[in-house]
C-alpha atoms as a PDB file:
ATOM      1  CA  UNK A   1      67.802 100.837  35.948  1.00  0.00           C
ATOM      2  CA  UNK A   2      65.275 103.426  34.831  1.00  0.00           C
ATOM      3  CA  UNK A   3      62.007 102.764  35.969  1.00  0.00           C
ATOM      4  CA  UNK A   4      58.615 102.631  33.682  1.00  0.00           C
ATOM      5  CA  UNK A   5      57.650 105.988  35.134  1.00  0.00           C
ATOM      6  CA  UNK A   6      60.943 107.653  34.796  1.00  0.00           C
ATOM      7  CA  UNK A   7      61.178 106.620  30.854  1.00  0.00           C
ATOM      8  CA  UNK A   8      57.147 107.670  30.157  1.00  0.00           C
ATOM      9  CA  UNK A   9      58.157 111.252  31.985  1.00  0.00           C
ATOM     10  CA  UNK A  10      61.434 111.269  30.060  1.00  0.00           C
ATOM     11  CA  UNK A  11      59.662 110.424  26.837  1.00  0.00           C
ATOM     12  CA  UNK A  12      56.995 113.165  27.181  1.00  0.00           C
ATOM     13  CA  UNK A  13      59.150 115.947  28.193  1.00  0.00           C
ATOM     14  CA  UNK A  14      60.816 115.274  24.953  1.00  0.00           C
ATOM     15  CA  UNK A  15      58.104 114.928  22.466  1.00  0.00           C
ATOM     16  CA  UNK A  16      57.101 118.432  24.558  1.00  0.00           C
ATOM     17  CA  UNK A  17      60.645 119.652  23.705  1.00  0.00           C
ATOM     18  CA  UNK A  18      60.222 118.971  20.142  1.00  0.00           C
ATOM     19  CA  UNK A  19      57.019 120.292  19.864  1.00  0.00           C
ATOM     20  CA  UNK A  20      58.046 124.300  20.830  1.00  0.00           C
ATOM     21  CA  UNK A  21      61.678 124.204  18.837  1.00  0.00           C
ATOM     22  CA  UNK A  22      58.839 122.795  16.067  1.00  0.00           C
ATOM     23  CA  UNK A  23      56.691 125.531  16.985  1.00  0.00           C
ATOM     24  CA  UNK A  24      59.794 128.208  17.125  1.00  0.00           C
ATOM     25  CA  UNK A  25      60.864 126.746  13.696  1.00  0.00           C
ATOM     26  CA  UNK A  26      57.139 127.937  12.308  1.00  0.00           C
ATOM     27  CA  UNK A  27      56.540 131.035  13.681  1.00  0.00           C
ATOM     28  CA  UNK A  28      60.436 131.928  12.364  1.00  0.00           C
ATOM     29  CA  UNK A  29      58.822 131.354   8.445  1.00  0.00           C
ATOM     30  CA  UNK A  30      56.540 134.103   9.590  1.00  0.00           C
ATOM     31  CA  UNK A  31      58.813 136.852  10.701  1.00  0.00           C
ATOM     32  CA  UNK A  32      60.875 138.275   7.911  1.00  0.00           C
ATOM     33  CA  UNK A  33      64.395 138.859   8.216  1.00  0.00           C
ATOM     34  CA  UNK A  34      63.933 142.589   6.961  1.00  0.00           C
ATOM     35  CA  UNK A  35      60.969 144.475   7.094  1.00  0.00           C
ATOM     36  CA  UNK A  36      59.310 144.836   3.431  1.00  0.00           C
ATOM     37  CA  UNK A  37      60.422 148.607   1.073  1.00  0.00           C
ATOM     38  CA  UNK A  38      57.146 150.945   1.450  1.00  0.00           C
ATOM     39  CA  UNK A  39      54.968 149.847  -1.302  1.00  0.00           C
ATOM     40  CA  UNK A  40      54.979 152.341  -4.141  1.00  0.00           C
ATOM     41  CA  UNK A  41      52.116 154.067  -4.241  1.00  0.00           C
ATOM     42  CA  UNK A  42      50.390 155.404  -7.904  1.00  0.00           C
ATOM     43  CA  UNK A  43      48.210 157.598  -6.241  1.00  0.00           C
ATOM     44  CA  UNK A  44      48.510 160.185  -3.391  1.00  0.00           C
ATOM     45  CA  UNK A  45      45.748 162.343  -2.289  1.00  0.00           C
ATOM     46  CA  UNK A  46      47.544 164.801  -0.390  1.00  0.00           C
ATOM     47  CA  UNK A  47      46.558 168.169   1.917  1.00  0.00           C
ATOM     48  CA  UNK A  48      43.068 167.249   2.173  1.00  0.00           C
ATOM     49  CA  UNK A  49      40.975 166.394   5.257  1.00  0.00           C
ATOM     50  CA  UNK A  50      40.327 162.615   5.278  1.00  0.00           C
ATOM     51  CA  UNK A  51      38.305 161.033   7.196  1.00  0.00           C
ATOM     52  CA  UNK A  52      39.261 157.268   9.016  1.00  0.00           C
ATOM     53  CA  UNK A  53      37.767 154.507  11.149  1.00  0.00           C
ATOM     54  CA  UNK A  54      40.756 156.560  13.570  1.00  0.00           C
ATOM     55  CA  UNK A  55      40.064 160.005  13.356  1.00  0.00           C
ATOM     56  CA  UNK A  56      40.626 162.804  10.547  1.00  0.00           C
ATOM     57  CA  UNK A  57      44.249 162.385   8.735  1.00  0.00           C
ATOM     58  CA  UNK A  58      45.769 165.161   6.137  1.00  0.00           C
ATOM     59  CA  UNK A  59      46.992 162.062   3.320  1.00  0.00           C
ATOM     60  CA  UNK A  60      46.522 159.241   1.902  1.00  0.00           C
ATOM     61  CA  UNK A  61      48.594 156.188  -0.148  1.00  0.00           C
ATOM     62  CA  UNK A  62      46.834 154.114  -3.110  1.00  0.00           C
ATOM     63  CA  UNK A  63      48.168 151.637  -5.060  1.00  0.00           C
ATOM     64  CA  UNK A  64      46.173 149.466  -7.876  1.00  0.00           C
ATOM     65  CA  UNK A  65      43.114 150.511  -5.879  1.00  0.00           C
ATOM     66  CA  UNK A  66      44.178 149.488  -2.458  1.00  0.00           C
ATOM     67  CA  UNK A  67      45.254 152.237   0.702  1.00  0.00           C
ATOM     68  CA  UNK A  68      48.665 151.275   1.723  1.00  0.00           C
ATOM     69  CA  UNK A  69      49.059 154.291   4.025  1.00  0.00           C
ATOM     70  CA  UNK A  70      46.817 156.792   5.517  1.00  0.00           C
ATOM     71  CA  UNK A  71      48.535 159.885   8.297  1.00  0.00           C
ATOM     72  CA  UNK A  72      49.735 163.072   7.822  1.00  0.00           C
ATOM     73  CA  UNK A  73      53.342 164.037   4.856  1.00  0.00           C
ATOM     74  CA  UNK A  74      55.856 162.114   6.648  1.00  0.00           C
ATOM     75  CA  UNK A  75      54.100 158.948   6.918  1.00  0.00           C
ATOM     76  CA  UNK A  76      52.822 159.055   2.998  1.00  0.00           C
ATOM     77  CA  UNK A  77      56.210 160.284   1.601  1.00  0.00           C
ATOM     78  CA  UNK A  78      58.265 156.668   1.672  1.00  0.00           C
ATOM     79  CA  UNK A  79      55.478 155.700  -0.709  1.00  0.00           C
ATOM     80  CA  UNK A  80      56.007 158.288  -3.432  1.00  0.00           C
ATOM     81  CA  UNK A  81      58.196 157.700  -6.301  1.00  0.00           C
ATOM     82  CA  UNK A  82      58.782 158.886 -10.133  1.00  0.00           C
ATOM     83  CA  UNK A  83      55.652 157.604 -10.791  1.00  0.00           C
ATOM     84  CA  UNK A  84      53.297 158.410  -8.639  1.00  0.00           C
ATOM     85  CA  UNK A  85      50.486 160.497  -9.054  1.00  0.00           C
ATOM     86  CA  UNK A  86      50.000 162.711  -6.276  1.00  0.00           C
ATOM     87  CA  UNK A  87      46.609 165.110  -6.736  1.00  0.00           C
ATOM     88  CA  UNK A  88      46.353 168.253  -4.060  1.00  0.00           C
ATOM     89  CA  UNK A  89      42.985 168.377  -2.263  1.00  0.00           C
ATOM     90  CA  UNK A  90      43.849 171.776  -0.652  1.00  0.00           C
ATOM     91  CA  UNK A  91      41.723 170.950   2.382  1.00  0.00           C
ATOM     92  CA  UNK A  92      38.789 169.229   0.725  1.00  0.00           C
ATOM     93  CA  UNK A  93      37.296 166.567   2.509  1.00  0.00           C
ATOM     94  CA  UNK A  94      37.359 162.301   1.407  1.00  0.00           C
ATOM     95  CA  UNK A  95      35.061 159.778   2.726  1.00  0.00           C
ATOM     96  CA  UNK A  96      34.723 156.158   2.669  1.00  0.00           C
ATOM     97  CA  UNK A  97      32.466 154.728  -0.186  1.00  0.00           C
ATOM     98  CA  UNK A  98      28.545 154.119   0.664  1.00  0.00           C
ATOM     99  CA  UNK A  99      27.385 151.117  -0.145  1.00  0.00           C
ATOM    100  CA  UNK A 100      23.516 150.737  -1.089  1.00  0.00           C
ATOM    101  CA  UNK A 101      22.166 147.332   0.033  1.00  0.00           C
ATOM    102  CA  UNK A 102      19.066 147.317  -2.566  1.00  0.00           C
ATOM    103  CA  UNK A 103      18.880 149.661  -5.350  1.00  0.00           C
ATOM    104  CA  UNK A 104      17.113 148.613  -8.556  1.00  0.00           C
ATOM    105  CA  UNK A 105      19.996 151.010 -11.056  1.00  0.00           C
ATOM    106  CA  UNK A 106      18.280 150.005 -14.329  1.00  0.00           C
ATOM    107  CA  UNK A 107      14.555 150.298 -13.833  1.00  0.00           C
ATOM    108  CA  UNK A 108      16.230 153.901 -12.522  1.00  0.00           C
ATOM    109  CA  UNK A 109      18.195 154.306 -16.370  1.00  0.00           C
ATOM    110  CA  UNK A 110      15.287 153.429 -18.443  1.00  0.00           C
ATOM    111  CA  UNK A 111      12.729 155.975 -16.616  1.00  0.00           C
ATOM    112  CA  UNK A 112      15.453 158.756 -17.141  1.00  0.00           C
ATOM    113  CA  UNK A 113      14.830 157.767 -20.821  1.00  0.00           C
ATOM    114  CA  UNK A 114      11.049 158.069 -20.518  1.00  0.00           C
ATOM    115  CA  UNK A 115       8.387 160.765 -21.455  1.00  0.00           C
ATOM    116  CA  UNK A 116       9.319 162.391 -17.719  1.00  0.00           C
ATOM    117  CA  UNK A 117       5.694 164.394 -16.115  1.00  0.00           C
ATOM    118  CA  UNK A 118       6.738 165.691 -12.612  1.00  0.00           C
ATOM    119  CA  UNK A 119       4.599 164.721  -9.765  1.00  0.00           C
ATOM    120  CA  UNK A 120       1.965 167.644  -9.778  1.00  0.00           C
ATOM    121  CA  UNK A 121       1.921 168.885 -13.001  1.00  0.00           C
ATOM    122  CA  UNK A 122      -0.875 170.885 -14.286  1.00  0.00           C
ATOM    123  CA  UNK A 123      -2.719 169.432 -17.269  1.00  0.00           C
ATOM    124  CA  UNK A 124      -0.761 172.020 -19.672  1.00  0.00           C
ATOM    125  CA  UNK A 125       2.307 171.129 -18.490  1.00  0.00           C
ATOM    126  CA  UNK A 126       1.408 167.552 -19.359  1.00  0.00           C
ATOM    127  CA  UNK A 127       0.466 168.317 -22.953  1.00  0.00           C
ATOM    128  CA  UNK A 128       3.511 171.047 -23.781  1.00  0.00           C
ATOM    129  CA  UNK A 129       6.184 167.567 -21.846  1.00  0.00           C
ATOM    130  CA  UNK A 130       3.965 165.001 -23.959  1.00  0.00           C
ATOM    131  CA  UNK A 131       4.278 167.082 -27.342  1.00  0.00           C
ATOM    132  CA  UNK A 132       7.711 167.584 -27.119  1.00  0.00           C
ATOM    133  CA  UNK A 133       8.391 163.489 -26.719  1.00  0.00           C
ATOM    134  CA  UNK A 134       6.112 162.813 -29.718  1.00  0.00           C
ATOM    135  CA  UNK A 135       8.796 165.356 -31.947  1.00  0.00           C
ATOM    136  CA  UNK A 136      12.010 162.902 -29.914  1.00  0.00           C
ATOM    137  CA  UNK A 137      10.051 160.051 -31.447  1.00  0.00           C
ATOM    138  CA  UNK A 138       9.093 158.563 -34.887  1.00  0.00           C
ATOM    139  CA  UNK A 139       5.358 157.765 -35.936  1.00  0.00           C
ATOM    140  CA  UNK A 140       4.380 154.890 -34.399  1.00  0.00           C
ATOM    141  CA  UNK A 141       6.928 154.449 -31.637  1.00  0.00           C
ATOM    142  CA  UNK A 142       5.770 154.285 -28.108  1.00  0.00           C
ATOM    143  CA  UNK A 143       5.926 156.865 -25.772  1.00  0.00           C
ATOM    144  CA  UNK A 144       6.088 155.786 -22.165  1.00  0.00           C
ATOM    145  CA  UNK A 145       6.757 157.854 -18.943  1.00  0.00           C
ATOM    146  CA  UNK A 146       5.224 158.680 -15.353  1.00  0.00           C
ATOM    147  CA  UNK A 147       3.967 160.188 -12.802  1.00  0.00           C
ATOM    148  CA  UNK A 148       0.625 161.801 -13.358  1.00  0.00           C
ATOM    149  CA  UNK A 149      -1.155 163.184 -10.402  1.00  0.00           C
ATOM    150  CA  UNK A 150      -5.159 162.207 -11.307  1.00  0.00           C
ATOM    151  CA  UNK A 151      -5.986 164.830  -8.176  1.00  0.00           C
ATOM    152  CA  UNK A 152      -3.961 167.869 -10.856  1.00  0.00           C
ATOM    153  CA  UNK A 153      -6.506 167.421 -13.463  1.00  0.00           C
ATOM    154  CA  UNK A 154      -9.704 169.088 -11.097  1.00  0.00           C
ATOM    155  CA  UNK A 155     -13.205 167.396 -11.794  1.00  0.00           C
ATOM    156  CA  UNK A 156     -11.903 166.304 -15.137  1.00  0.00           C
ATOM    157  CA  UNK A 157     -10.182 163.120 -14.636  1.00  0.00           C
ATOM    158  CA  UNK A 158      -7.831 162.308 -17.154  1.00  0.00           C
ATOM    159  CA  UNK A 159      -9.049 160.813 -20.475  1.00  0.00           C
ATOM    160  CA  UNK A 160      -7.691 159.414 -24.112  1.00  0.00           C
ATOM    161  CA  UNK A 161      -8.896 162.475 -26.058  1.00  0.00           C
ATOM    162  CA  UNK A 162      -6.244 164.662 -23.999  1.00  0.00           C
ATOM    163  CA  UNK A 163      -3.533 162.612 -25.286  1.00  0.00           C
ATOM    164  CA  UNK A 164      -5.137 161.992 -29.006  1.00  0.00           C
ATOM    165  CA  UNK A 165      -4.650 165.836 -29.699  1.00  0.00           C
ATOM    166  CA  UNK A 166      -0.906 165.730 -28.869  1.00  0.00           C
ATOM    167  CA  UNK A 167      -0.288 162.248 -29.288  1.00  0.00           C
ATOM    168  CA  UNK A 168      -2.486 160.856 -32.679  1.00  0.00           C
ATOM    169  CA  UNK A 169      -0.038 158.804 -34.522  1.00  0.00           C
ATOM    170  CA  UNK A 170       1.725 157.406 -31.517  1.00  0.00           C
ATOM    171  CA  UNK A 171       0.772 154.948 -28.868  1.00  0.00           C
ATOM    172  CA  UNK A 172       1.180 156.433 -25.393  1.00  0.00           C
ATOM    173  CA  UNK A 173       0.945 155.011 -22.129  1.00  0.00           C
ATOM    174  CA  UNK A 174       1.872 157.031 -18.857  1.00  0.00           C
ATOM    175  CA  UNK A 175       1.656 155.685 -14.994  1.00  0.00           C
ATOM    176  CA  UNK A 176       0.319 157.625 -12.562  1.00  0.00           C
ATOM    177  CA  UNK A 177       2.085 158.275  -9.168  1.00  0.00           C
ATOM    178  CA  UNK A 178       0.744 155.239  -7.511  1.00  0.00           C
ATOM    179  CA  UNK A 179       1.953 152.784  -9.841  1.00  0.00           C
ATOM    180  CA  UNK A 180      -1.670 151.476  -9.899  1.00  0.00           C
ATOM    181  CA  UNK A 181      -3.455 152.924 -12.604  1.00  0.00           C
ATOM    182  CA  UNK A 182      -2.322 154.079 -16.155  1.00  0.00           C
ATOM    183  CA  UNK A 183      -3.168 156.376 -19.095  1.00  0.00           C
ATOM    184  CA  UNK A 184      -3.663 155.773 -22.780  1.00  0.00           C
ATOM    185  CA  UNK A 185      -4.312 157.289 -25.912  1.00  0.00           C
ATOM    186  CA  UNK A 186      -6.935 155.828 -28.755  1.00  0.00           C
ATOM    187  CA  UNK A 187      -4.090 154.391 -30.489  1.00  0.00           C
ATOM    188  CA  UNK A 188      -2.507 152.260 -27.940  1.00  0.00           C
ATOM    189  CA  UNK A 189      -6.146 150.961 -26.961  1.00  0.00           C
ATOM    190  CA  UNK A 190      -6.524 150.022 -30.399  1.00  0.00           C
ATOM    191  CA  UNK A 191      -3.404 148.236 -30.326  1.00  0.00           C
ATOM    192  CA  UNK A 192      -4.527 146.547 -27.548  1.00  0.00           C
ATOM    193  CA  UNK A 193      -8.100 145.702 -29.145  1.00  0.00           C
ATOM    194  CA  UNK A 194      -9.853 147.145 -26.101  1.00  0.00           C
ATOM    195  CA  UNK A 195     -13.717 148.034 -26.992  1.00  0.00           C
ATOM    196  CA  UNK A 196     -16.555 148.721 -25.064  1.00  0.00           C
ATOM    197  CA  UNK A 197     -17.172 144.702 -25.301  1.00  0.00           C
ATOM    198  CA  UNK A 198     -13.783 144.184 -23.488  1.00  0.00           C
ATOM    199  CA  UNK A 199     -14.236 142.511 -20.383  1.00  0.00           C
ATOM    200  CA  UNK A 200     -12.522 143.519 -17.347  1.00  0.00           C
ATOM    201  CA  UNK A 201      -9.391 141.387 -16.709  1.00  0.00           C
ATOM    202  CA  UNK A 202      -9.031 139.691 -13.337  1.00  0.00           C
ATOM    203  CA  UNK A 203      -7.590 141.876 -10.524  1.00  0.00           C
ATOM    204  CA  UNK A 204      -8.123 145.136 -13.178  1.00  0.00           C
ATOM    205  CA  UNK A 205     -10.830 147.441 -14.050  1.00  0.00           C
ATOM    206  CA  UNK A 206     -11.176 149.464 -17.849  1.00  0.00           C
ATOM    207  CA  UNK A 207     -12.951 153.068 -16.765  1.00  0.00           C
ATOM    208  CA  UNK A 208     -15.963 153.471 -19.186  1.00  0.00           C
ATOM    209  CA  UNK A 209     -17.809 156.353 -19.969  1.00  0.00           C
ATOM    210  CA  UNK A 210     -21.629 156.730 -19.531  1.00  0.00           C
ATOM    211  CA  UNK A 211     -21.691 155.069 -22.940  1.00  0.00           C
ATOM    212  CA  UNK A 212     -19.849 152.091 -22.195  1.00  0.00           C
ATOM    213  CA  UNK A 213     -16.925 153.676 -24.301  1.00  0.00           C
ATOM    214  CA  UNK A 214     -12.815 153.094 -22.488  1.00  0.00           C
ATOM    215  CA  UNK A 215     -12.056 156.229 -21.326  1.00  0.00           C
ATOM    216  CA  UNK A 216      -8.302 155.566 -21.383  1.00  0.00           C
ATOM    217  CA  UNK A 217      -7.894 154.980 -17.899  1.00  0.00           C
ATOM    218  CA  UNK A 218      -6.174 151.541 -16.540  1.00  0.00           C
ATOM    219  CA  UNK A 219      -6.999 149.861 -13.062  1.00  0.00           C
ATOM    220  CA  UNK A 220      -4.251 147.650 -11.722  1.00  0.00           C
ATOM    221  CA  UNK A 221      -3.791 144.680 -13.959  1.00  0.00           C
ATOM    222  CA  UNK A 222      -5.870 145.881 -16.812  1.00  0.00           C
ATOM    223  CA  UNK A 223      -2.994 148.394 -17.655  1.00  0.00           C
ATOM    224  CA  UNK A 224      -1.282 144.988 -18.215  1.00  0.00           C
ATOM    225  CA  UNK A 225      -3.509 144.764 -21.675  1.00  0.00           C
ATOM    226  CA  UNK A 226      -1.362 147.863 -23.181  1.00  0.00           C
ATOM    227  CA  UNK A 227       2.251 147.698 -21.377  1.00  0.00           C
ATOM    228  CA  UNK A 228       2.847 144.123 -22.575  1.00  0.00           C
ATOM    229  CA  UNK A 229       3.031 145.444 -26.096  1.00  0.00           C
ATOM    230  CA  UNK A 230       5.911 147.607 -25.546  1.00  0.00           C
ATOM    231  CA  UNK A 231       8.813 146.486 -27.051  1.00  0.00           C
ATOM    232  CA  UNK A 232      11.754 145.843 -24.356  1.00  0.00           C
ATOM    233  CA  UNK A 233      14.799 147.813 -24.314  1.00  0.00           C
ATOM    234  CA  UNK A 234      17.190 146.432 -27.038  1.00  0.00           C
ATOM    235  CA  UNK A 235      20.823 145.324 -24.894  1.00  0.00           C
ATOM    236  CA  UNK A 236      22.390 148.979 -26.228  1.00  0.00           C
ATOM    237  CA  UNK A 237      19.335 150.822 -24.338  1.00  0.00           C
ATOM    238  CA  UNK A 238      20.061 148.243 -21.389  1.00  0.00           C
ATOM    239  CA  UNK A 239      23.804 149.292 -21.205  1.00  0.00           C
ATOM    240  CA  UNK A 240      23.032 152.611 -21.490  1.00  0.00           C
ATOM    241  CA  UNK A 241      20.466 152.954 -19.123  1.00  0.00           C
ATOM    242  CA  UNK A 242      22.919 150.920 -16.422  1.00  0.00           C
ATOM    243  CA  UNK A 243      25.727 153.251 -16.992  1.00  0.00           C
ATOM    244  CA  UNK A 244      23.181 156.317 -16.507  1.00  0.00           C
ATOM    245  CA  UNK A 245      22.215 155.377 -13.128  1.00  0.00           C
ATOM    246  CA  UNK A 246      25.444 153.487 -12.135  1.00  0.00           C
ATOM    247  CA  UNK A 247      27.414 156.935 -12.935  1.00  0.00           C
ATOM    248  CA  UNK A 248      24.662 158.984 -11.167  1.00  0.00           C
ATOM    249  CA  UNK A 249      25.429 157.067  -8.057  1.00  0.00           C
ATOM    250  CA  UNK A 250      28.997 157.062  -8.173  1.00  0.00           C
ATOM    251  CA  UNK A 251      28.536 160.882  -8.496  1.00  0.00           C
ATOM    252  CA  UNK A 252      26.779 160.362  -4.635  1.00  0.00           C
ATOM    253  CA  UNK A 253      29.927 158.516  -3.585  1.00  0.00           C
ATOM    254  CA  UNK A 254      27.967 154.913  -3.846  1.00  0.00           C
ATOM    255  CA  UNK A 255      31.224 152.650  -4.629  1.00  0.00           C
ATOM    256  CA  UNK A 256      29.287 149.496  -4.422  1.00  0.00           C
ATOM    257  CA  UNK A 257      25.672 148.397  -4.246  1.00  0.00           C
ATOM    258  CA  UNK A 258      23.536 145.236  -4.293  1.00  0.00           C
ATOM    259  CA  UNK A 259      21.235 145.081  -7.461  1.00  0.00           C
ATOM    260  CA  UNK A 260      18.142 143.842  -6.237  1.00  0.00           C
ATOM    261  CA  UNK A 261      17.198 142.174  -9.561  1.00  0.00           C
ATOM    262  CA  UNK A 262      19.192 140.916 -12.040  1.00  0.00           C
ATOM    263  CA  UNK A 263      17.775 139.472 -15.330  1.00  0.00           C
ATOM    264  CA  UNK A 264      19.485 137.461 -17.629  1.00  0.00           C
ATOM    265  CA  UNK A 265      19.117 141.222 -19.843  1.00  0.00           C
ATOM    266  CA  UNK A 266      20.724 143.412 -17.060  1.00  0.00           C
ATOM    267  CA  UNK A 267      23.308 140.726 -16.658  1.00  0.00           C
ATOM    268  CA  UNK A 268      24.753 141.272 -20.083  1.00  0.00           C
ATOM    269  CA  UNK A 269      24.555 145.000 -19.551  1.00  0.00           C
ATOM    270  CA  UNK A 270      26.763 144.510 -15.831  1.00  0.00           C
ATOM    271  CA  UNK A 271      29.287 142.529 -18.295  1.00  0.00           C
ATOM    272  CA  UNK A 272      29.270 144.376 -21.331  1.00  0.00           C
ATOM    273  CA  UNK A 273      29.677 147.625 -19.227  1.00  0.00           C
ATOM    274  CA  UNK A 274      33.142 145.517 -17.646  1.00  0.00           C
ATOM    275  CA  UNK A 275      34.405 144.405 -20.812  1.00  0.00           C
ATOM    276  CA  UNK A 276      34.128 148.204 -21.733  1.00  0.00           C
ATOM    277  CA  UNK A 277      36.248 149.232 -18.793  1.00  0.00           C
ATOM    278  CA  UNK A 278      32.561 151.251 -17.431  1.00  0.00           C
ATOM    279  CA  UNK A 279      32.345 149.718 -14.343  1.00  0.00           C
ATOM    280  CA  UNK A 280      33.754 151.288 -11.344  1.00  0.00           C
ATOM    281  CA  UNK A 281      31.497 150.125  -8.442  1.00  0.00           C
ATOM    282  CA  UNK A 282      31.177 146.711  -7.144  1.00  0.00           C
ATOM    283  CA  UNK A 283      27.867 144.993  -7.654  1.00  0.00           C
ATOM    284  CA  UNK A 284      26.808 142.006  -6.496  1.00  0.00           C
ATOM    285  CA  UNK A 285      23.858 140.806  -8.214  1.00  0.00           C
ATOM    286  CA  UNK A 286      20.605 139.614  -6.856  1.00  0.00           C
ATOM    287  CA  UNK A 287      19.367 137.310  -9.846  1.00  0.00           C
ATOM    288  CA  UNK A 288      15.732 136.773 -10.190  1.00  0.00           C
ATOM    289  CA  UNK A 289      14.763 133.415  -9.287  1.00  0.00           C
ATOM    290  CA  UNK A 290      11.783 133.484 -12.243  1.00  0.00           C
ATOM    291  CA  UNK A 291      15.235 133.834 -15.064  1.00  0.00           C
ATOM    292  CA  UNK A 292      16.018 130.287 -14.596  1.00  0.00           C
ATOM    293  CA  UNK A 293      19.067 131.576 -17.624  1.00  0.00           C
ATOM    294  CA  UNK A 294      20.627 133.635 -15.661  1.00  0.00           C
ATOM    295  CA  UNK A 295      21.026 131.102 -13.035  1.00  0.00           C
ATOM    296  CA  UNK A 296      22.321 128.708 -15.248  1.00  0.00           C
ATOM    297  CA  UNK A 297      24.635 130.726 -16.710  1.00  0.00           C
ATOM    298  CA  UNK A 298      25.319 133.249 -14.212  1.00  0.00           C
ATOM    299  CA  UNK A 299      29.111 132.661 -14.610  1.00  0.00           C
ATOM    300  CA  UNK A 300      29.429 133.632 -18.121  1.00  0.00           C
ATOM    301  CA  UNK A 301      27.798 137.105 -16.706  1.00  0.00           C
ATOM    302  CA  UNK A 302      30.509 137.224 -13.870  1.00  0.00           C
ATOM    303  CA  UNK A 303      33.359 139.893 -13.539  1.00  0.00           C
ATOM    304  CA  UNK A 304      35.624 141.476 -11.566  1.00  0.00           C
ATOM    305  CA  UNK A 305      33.559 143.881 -10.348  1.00  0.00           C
ATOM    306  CA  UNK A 306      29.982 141.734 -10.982  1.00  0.00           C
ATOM    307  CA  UNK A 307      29.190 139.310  -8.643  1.00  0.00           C
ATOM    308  CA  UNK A 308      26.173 137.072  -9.621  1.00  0.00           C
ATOM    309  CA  UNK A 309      24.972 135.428  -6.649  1.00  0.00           C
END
């Protein structure tokens, strides 16, 4: 008779057989019985000078957004059909989409939409850019913009009357390069109810004349008392702001980008943009931990191409 041993070795050499025809029997599933047709392709960017991971090729395959073959005519032609649009480059060059890890595209929009005073400007230049915002906007409509240079106005530092003889029957407010200190007209201090008996705010100073009189000049958080009262951008400015800077970028060949922070407002505008068919990058969105909204609802806001996260 068999022995104990003999049966335990017999046993195990055919659970071990059964194991690789199992084995054999799964990888089989994998390997297809015919190689798959060439996948159609709807685009074909052809004759051009294409640059890969691999070195420089002369074509390339697209279909529904995704390369299904990069290399020179022969290797691209199985993938053309009756509808495919194929677009000659005649030797102009494609790269790969850059994708900008913290951009703030908005913030970017809505400044393009400001009262714009290049970095250096002379004092005239300021009043002829500042005049010809107050005829863009109705009486009593703010007019906001940047970036004053103090050092461009000489031993005459900036002050309220400037602005009061282009600027009487609006409230202005302009930022200086820094960020740190703003400039206001007589209206928008008024507005503000900022006197000569105005304290200064914590962490902000209000320049004063010999007399004690607000000069127009902001410190820090003081500017605070005036740019609280501007009216936010209305959802349509929001939009239109985003699509601004997102189609500025895309012109730069930025394909995707990480917004660095996303409001429950600049959600909206990432979704309404989508729902438009005005998105073309990818975004993922940085939301603002203060907007406990957007967190909550952060997948009402979420898209294709939007990523709240």
């Amino acid at each position: 008779g068999m022995t104990l041993r003999s049966r335990t070795m017999t046993t195990v050499g055919v659970a071990m057989l059964s194991l690789r025809l199992a084995a054999t029997r799964t990888l089989a599933q994998f390997e297809p019985a015919h190689p798959p047709p060439p996948a159609p392709a709807d685009l074909v960017l052809a004759n051009g000078h294409i640059y890969t991971p691999s070195g420089w090729a002369d074509s390339i395959a697209i279909d529904k957004g995704v390369i299904v073959a990069v290399g020179n005519e022969s290797a691209i032609k199985p993938h053309i059909n009756s509808k495919t649009r194929t677009i000659d480059l005649k030797g102009e060059t494609v790269l790969p989409g850059l994708h900008d890890m913290h951009v703030h595209p908005t913030g970017s929009g809505l400044a393009e939409m400001e009262c714009k005073l290049p970095q250096g400007s002379a004092p005239e230049q300021i009043f002829a850019i500042t005049a010809s915002c107050v005829k863009a906007h109705k009486p009593g409509e703010w007019i906001t913009g940047r970036a004053y240079e103090a050092a461009s106005f000489g031993a005459t530092p900036p002050n309220k009357e400037m602005l009061d003889k282009v600027a009487p029957n609006n409230p202005v407010i302009f930022t200086d390069i820094s960020g740190h200190s703003s400039w206001v007209n007589s209206m928008a201090l008024r507005l503000a109810h900022i006197t000569r008996d105005t304290p200064n705010p914590p962490n902000g100073i209000i320049e004063r004349d010999a007399n004690g009189e607000p000069t127009g000049l902001l410190r820090e958080a003081a500017s605070g008392l005036v740019s609280r009262l501007i009216p936010p951008p209305t959802p349509a400015e929001t939009a239109q702001a985003l699509k601004w800077a997102l189609d500025t970028m895309l012109a730069q060949g930025i394909t995707a980008l990480d917004d660095a922070a996303v409001g429950e407002n600049v959600a909206q505008a990432y979704a309404d943009l989508s729902d438009r068919g005005e998105l073309h990058q990818r975004v993922r969105g940085c939301l603002m931990y203060q907007d406990e909204g957007v967190i909550s609802r952060r997948g009402l806001y979420a898209r294709d191409r939007f990523s709240p996260s």
